[in-house]
PDB file of N, CA and C in Angstrom:
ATOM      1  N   UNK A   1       0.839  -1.187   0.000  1.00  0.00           N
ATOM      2  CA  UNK A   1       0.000   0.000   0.000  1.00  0.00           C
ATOM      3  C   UNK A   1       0.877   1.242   0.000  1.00  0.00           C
ATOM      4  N   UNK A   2       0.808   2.137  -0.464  1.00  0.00           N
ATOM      5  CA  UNK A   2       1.307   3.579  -0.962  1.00  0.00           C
ATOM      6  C   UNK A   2       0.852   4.035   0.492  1.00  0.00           C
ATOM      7  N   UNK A   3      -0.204   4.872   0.754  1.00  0.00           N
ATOM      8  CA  UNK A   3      -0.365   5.576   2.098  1.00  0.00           C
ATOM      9  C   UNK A   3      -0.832   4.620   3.043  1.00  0.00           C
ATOM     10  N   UNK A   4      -0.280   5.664   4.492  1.00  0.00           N
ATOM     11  CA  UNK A   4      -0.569   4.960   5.590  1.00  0.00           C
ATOM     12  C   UNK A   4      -1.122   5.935   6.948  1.00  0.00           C
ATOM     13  N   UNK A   5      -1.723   5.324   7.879  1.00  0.00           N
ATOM     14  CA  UNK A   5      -1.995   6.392   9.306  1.00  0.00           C
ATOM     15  C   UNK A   5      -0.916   5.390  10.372  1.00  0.00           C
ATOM     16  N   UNK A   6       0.166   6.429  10.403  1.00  0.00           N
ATOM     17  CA  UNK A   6       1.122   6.048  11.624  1.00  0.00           C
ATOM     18  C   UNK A   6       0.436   6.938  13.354  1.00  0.00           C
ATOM     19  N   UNK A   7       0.258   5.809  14.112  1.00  0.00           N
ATOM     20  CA  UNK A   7      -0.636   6.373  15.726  1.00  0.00           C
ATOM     21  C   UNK A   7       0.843   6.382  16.029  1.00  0.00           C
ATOM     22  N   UNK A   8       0.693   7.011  17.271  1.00  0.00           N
ATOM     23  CA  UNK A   8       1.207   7.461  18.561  1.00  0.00           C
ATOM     24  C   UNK A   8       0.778   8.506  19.414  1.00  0.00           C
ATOM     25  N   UNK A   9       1.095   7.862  20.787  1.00  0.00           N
ATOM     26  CA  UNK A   9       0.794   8.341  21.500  1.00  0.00           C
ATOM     27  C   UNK A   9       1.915   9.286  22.776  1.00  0.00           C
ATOM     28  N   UNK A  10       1.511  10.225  23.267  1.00  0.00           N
ATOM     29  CA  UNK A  10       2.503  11.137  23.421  1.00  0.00           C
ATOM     30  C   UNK A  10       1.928  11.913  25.438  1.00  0.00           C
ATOM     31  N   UNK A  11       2.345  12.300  26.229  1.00  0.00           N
ATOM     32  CA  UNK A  11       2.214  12.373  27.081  1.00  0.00           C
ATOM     33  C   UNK A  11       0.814  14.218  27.655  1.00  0.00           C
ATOM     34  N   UNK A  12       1.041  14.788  26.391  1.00  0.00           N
ATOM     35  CA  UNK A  12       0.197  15.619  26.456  1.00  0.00           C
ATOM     36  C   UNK A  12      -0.067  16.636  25.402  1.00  0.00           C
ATOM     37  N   UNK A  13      -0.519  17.419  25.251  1.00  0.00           N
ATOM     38  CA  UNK A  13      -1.520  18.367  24.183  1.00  0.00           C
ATOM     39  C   UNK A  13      -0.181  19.183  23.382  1.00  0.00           C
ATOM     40  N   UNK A  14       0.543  20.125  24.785  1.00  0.00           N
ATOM     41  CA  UNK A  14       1.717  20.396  23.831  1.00  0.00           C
ATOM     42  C   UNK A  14       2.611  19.577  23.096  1.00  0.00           C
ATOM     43  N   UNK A  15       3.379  18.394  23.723  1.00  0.00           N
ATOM     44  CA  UNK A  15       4.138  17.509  22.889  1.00  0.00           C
ATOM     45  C   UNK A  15       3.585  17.363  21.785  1.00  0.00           C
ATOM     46  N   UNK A  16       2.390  16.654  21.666  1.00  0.00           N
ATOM     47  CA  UNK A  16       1.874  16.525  20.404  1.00  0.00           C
ATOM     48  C   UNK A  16       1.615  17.498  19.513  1.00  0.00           C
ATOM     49  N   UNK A  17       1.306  18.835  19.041  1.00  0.00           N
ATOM     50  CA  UNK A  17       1.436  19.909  18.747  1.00  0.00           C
ATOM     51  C   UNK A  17       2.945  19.950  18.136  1.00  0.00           C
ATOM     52  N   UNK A  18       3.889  19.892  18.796  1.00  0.00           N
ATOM     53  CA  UNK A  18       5.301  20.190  18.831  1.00  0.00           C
ATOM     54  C   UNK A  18       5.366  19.051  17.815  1.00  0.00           C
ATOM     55  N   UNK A  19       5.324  17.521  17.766  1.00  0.00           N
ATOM     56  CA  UNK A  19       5.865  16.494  17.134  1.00  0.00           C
ATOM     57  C   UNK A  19       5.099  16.948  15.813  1.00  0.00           C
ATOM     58  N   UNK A  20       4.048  17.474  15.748  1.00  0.00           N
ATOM     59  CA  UNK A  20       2.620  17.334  14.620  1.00  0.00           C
ATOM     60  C   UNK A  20       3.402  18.412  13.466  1.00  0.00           C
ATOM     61  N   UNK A  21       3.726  19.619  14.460  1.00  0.00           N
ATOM     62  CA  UNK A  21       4.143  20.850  13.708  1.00  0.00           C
ATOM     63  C   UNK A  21       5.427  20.227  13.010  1.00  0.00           C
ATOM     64  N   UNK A  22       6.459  19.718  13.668  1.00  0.00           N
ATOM     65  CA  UNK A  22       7.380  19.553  12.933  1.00  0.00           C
ATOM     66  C   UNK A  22       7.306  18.525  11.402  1.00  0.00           C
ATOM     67  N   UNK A  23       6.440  17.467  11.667  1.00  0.00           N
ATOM     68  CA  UNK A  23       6.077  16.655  10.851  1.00  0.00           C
ATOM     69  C   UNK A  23       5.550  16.912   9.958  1.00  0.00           C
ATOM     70  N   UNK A  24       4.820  18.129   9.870  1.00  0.00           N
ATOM     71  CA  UNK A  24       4.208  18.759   8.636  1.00  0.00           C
ATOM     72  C   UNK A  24       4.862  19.801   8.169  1.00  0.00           C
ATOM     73  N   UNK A  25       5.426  20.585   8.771  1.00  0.00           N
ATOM     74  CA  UNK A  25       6.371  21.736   8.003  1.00  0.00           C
ATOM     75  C   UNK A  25       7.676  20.555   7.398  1.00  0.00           C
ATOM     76  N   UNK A  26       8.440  19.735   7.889  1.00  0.00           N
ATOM     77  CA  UNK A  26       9.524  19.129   6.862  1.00  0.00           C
ATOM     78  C   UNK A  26       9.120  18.136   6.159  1.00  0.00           C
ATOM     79  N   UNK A  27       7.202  17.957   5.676  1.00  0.00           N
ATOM     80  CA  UNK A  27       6.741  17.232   5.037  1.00  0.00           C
ATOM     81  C   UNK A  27       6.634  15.893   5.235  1.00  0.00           C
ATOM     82  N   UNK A  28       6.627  15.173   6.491  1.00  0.00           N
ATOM     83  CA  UNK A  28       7.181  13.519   6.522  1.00  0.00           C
ATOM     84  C   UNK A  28       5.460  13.264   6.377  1.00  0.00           C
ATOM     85  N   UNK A  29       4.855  14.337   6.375  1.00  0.00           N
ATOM     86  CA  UNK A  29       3.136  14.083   7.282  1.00  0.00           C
ATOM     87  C   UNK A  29       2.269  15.200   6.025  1.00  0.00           C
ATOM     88  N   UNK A  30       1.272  14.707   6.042  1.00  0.00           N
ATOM     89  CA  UNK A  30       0.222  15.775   5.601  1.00  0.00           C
ATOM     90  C   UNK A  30      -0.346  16.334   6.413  1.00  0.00           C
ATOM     91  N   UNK A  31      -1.105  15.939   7.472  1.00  0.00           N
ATOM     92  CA  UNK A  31      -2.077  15.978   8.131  1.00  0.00           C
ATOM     93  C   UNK A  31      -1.754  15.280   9.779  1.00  0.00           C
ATOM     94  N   UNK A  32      -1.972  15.691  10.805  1.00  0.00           N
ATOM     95  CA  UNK A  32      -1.940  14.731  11.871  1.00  0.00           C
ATOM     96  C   UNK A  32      -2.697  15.748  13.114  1.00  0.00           C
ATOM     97  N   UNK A  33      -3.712  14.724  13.245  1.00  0.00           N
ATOM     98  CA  UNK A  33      -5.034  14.953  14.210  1.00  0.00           C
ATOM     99  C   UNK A  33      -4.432  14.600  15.368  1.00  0.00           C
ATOM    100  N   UNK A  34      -4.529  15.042  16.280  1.00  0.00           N
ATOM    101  CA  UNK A  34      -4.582  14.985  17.492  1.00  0.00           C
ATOM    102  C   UNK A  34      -6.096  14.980  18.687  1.00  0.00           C
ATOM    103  N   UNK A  35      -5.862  13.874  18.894  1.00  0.00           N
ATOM    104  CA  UNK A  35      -7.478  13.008  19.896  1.00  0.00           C
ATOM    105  C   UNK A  35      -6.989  13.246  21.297  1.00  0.00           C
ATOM    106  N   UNK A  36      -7.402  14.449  21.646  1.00  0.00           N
ATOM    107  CA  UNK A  36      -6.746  14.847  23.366  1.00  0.00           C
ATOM    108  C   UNK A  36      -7.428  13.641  24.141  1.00  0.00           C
ATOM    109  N   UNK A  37      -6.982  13.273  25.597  1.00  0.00           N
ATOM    110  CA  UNK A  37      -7.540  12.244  26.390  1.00  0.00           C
ATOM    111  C   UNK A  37      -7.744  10.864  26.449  1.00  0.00           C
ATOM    112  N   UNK A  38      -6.716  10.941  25.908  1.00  0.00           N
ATOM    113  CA  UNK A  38      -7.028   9.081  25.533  1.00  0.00           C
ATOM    114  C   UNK A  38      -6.704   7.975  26.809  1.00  0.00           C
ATOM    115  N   UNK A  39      -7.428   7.185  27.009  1.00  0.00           N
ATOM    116  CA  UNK A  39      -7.051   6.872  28.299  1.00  0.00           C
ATOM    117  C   UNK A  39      -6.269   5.236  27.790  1.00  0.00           C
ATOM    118  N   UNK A  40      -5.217   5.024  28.518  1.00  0.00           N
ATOM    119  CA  UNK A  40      -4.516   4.012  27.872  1.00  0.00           C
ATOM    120  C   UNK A  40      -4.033   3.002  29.416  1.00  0.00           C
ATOM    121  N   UNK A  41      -4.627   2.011  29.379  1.00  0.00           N
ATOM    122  CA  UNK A  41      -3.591   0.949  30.159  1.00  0.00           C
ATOM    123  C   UNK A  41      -2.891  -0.028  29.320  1.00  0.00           C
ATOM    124  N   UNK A  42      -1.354  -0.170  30.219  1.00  0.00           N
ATOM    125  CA  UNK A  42      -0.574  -1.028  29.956  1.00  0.00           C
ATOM    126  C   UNK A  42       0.604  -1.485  30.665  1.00  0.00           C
ATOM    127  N   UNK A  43       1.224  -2.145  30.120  1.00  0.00           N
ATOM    128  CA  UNK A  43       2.115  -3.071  30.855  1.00  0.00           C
ATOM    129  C   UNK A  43       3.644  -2.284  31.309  1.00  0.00           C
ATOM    130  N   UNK A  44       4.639  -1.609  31.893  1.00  0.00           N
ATOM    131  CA  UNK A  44       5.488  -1.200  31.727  1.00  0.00           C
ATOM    132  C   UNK A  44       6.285  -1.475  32.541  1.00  0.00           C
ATOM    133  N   UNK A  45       7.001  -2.210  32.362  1.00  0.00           N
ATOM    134  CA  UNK A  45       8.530  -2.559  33.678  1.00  0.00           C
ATOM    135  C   UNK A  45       7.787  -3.219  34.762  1.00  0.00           C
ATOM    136  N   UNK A  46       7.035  -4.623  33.748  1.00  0.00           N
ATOM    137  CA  UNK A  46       6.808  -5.139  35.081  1.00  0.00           C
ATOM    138  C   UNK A  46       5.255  -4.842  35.840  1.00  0.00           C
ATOM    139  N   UNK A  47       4.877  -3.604  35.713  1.00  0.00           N
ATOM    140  CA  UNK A  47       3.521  -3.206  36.451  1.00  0.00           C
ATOM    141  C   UNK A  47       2.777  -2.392  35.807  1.00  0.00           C
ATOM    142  N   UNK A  48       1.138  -2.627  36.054  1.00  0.00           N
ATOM    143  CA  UNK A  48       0.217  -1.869  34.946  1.00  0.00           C
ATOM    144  C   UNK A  48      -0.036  -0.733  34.920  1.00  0.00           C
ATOM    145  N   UNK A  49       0.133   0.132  34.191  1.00  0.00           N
ATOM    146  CA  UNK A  49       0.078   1.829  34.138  1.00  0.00           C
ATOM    147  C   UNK A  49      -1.065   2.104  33.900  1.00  0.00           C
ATOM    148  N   UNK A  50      -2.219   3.240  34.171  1.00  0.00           N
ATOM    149  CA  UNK A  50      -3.106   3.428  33.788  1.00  0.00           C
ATOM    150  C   UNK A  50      -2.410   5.192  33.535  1.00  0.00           C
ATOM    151  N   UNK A  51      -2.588   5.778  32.287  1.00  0.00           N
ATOM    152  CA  UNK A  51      -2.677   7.044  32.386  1.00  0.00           C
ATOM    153  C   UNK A  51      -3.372   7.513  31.019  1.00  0.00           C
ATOM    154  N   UNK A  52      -3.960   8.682  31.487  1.00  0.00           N
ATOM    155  CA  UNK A  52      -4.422   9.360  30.273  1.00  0.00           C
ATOM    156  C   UNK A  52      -3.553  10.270  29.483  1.00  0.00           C
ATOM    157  N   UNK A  53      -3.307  10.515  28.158  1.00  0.00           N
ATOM    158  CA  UNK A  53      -2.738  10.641  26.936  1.00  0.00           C
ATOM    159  C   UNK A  53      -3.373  11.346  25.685  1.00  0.00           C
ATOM    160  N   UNK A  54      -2.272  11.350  24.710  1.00  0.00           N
ATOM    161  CA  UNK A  54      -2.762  12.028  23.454  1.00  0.00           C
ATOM    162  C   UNK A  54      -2.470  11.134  22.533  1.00  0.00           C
ATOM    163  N   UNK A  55      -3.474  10.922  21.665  1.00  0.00           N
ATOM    164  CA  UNK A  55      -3.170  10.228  19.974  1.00  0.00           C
ATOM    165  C   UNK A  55      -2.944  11.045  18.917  1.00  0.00           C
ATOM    166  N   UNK A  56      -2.144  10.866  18.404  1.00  0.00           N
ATOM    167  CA  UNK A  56      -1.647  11.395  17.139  1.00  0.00           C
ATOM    168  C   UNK A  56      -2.002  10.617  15.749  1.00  0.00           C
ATOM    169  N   UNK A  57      -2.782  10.757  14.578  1.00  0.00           N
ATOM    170  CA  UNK A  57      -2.746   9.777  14.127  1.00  0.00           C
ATOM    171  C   UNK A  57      -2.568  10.944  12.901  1.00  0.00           C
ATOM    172  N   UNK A  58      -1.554  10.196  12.657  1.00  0.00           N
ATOM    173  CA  UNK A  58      -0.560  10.898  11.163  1.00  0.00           C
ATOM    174  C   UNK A  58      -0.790  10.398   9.755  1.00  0.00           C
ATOM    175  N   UNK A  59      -1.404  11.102   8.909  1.00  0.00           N
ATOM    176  CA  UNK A  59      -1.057  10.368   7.366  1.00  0.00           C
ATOM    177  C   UNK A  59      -0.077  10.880   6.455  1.00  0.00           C
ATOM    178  N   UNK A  60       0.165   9.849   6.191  1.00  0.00           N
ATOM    179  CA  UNK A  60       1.825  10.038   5.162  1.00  0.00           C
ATOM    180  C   UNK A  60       1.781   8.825   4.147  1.00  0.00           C
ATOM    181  N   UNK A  61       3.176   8.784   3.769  1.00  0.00           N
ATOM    182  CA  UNK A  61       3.142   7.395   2.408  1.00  0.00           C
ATOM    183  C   UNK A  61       4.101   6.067   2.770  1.00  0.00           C
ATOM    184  N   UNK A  62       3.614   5.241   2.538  1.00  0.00           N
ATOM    185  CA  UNK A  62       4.275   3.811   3.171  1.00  0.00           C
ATOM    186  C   UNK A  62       6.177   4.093   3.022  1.00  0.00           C
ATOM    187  N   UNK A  63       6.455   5.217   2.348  1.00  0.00           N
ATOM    188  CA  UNK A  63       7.823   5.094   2.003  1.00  0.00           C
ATOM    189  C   UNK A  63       8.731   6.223   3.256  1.00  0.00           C
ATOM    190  N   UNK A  64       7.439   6.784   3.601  1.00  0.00           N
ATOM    191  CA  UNK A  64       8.204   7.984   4.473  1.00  0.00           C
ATOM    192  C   UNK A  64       8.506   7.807   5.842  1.00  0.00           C
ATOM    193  N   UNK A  65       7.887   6.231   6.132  1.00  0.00           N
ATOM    194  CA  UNK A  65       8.083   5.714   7.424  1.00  0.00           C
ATOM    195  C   UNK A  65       8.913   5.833   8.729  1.00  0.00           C
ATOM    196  N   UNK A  66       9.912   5.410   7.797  1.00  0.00           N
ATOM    197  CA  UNK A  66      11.512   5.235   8.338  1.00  0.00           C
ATOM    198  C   UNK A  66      11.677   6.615   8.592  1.00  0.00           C
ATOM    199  N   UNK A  67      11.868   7.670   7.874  1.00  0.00           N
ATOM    200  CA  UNK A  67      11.571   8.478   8.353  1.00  0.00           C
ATOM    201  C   UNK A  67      10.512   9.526   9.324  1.00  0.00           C
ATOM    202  N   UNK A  68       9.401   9.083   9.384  1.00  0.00           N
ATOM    203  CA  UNK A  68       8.646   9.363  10.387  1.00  0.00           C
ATOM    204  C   UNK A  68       8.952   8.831  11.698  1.00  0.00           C
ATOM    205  N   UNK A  69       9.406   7.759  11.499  1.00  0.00           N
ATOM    206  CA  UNK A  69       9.482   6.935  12.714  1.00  0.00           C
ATOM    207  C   UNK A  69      10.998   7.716  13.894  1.00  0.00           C
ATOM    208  N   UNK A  70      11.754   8.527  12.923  1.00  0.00           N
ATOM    209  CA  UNK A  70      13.076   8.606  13.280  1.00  0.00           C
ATOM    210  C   UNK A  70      12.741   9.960  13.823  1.00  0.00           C
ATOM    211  N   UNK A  71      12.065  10.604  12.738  1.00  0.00           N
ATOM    212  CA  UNK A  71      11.365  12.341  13.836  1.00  0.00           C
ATOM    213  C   UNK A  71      11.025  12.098  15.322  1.00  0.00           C
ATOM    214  N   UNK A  72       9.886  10.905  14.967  1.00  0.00           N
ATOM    215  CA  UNK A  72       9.350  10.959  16.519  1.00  0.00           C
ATOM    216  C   UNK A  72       9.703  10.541  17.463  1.00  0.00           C
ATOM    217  N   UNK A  73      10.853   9.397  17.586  1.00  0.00           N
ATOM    218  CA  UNK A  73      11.594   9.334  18.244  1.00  0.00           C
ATOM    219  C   UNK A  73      12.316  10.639  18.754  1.00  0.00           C
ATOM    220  N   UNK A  74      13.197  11.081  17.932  1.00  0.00           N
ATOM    221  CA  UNK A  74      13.991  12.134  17.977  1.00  0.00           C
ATOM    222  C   UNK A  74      13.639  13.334  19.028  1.00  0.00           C
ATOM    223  N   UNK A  75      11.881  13.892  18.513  1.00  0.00           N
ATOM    224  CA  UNK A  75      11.384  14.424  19.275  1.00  0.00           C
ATOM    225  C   UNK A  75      10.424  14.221  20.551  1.00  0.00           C
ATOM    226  N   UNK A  76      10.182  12.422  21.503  1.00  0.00           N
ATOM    227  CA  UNK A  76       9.426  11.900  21.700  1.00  0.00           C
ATOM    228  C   UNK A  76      10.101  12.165  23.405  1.00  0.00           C
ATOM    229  N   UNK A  77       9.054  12.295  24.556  1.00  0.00           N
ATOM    230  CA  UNK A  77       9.996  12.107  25.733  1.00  0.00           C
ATOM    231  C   UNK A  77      10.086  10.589  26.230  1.00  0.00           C
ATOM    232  N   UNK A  78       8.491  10.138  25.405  1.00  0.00           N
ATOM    233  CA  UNK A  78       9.197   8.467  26.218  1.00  0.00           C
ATOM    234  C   UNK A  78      10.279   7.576  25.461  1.00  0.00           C
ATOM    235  N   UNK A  79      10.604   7.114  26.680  1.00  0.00           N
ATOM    236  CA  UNK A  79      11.936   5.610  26.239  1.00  0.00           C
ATOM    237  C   UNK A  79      11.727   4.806  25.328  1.00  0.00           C
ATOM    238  N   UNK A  80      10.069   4.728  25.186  1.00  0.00           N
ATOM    239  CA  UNK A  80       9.965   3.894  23.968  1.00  0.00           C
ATOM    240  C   UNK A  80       8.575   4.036  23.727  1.00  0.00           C
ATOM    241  N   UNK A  81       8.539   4.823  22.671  1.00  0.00           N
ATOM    242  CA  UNK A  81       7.019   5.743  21.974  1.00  0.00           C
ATOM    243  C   UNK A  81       6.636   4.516  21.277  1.00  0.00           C
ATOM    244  N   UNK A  82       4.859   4.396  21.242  1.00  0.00           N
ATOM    245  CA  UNK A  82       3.833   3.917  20.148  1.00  0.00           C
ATOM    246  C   UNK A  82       4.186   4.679  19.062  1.00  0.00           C
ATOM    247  N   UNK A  83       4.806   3.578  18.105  1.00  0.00           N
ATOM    248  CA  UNK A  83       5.025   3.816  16.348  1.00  0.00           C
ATOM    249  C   UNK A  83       4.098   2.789  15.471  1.00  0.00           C
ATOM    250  N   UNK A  84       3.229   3.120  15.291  1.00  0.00           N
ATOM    251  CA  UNK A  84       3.011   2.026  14.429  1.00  0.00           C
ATOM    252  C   UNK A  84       2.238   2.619  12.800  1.00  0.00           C
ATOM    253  N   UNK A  85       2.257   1.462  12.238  1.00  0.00           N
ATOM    254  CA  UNK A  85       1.713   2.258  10.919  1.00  0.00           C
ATOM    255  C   UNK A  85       0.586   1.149  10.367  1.00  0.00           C
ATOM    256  N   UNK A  86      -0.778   1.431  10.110  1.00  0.00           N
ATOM    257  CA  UNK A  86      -1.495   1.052   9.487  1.00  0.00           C
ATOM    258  C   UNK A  86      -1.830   1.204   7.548  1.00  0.00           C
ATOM    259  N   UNK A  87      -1.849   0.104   7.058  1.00  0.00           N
ATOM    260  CA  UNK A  87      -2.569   0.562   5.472  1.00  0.00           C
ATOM    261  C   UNK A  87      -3.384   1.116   5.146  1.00  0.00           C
ATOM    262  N   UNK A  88      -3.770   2.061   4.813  1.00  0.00           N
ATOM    263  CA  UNK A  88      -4.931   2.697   4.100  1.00  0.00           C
ATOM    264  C   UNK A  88      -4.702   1.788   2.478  1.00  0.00           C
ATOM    265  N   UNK A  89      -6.125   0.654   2.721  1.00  0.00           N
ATOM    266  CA  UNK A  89      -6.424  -0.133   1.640  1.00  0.00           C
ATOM    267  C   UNK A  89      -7.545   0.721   0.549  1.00  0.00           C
ATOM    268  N   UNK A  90      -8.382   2.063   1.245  1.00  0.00           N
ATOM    269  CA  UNK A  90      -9.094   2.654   0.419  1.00  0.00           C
ATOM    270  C   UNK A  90      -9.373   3.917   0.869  1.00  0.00           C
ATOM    271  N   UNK A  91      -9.380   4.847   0.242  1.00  0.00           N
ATOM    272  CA  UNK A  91      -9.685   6.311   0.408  1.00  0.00           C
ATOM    273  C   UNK A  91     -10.433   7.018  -0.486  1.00  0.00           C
ATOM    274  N   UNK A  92     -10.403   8.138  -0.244  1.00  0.00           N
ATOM    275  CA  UNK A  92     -10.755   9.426  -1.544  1.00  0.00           C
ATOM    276  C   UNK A  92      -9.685   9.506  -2.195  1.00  0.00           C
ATOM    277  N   UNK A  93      -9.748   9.246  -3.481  1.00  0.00           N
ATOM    278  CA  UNK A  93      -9.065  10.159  -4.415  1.00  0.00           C
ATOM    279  C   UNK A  93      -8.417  11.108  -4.267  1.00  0.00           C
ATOM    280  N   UNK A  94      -9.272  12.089  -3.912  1.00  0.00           N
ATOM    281  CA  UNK A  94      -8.825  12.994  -3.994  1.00  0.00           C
ATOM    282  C   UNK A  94      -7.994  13.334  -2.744  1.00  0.00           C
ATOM    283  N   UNK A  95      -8.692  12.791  -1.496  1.00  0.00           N
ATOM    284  CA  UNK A  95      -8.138  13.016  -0.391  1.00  0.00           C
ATOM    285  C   UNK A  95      -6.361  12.369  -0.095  1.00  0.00           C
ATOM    286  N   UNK A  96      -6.182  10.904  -1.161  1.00  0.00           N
ATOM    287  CA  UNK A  96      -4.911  10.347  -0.856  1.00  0.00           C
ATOM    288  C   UNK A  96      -3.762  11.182  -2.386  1.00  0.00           C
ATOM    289  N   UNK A  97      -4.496  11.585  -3.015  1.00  0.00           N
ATOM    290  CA  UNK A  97      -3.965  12.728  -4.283  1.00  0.00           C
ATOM    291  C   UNK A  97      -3.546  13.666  -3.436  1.00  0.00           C
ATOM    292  N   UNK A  98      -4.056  13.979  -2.824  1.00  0.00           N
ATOM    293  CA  UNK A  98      -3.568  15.457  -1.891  1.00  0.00           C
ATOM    294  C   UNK A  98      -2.283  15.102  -1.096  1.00  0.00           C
ATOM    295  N   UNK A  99      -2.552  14.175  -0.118  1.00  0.00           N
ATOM    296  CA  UNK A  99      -1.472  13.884   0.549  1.00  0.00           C
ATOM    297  C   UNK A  99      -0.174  13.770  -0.607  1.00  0.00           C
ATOM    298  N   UNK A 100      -0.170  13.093  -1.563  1.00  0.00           N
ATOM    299  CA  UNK A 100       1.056  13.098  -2.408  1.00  0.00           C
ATOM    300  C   UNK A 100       1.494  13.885  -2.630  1.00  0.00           C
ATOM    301  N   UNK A 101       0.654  14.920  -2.976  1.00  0.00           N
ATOM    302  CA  UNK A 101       0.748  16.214  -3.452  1.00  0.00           C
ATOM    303  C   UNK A 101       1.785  16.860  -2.068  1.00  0.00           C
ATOM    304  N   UNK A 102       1.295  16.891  -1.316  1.00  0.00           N
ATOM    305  CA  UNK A 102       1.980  17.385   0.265  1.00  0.00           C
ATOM    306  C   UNK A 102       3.307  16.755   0.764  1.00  0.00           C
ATOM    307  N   UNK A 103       3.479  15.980   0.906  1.00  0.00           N
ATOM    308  CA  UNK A 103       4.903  15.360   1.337  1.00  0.00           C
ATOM    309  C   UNK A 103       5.479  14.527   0.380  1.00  0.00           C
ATOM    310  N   UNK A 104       6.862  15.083   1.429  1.00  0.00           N
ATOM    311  CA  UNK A 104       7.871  14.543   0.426  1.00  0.00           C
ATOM    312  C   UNK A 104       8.110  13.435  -0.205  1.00  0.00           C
ATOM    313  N   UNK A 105       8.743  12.820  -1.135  1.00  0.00           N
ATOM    314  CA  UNK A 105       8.929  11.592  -1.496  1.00  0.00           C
ATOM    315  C   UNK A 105      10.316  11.135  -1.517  1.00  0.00           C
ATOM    316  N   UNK A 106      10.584   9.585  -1.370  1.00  0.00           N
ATOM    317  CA  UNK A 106      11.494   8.906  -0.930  1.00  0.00           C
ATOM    318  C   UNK A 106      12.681   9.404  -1.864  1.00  0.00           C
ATOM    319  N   UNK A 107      12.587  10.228  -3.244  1.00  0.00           N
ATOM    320  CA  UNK A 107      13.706  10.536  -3.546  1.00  0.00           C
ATOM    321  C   UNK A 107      14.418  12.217  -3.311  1.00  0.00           C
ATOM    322  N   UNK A 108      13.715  12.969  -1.977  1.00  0.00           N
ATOM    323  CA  UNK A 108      14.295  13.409  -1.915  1.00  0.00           C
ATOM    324  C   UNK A 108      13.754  14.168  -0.403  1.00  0.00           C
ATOM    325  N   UNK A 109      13.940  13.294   0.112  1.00  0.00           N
ATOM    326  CA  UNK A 109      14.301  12.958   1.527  1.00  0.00           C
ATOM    327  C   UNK A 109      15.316  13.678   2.549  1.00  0.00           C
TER     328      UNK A 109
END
């Protein structure tokens, strides 16, 4: 699949803002929504965390990954951030035309 929605999740309203902005001004991203409040349990070192959070859910192109993945790290405070990337198997036209239109592509990176 050509495009994709890469989630993560991030510790609050500004971080995410901060990761979103950068991702779209150096193009890795078209678009990335931010879902304030997300309430998330899980497993961490051993014992279950309950905390509430932000989702980020980013669209970009299956090729810009590696690079997306390396921003958000880069800019991420946890030790080890939710990266993941889903297929977009169907869209708008026009709506996944646009995104191409918007970020960069793998040859010039």
């Amino acid at each position: 699949m050509q495009h994709i929605v890469v989630l993560s999740t991030v510790s609050n309203k500004e971080e995410a803002k901060k990761i979103a902005k950068v991702l779209v001004e150096v193009k890795l991203a078209a678009c990335v929504n931010i879902v304030d409040k997300v309430e998330s349990i899980y497993e961490w070192q051993g014992k279950i965390q309950e905390d509430s959070e932000v989702l980020m859910i980013i669209k970009t192109k299956n090729e810009l990954f590696e690079s997306v993945m390396k921003k958000i790290k880069e800019l991420h405070s946890y030790e080890v951030p939710e990266i993941v990337a889903l297929d977009i198997k169907q869209g708008s036209y026009d709506y996944l035309k646009w995104i191409d239109e918007v970020v960069k592509t793998s040859t010039n990176i």
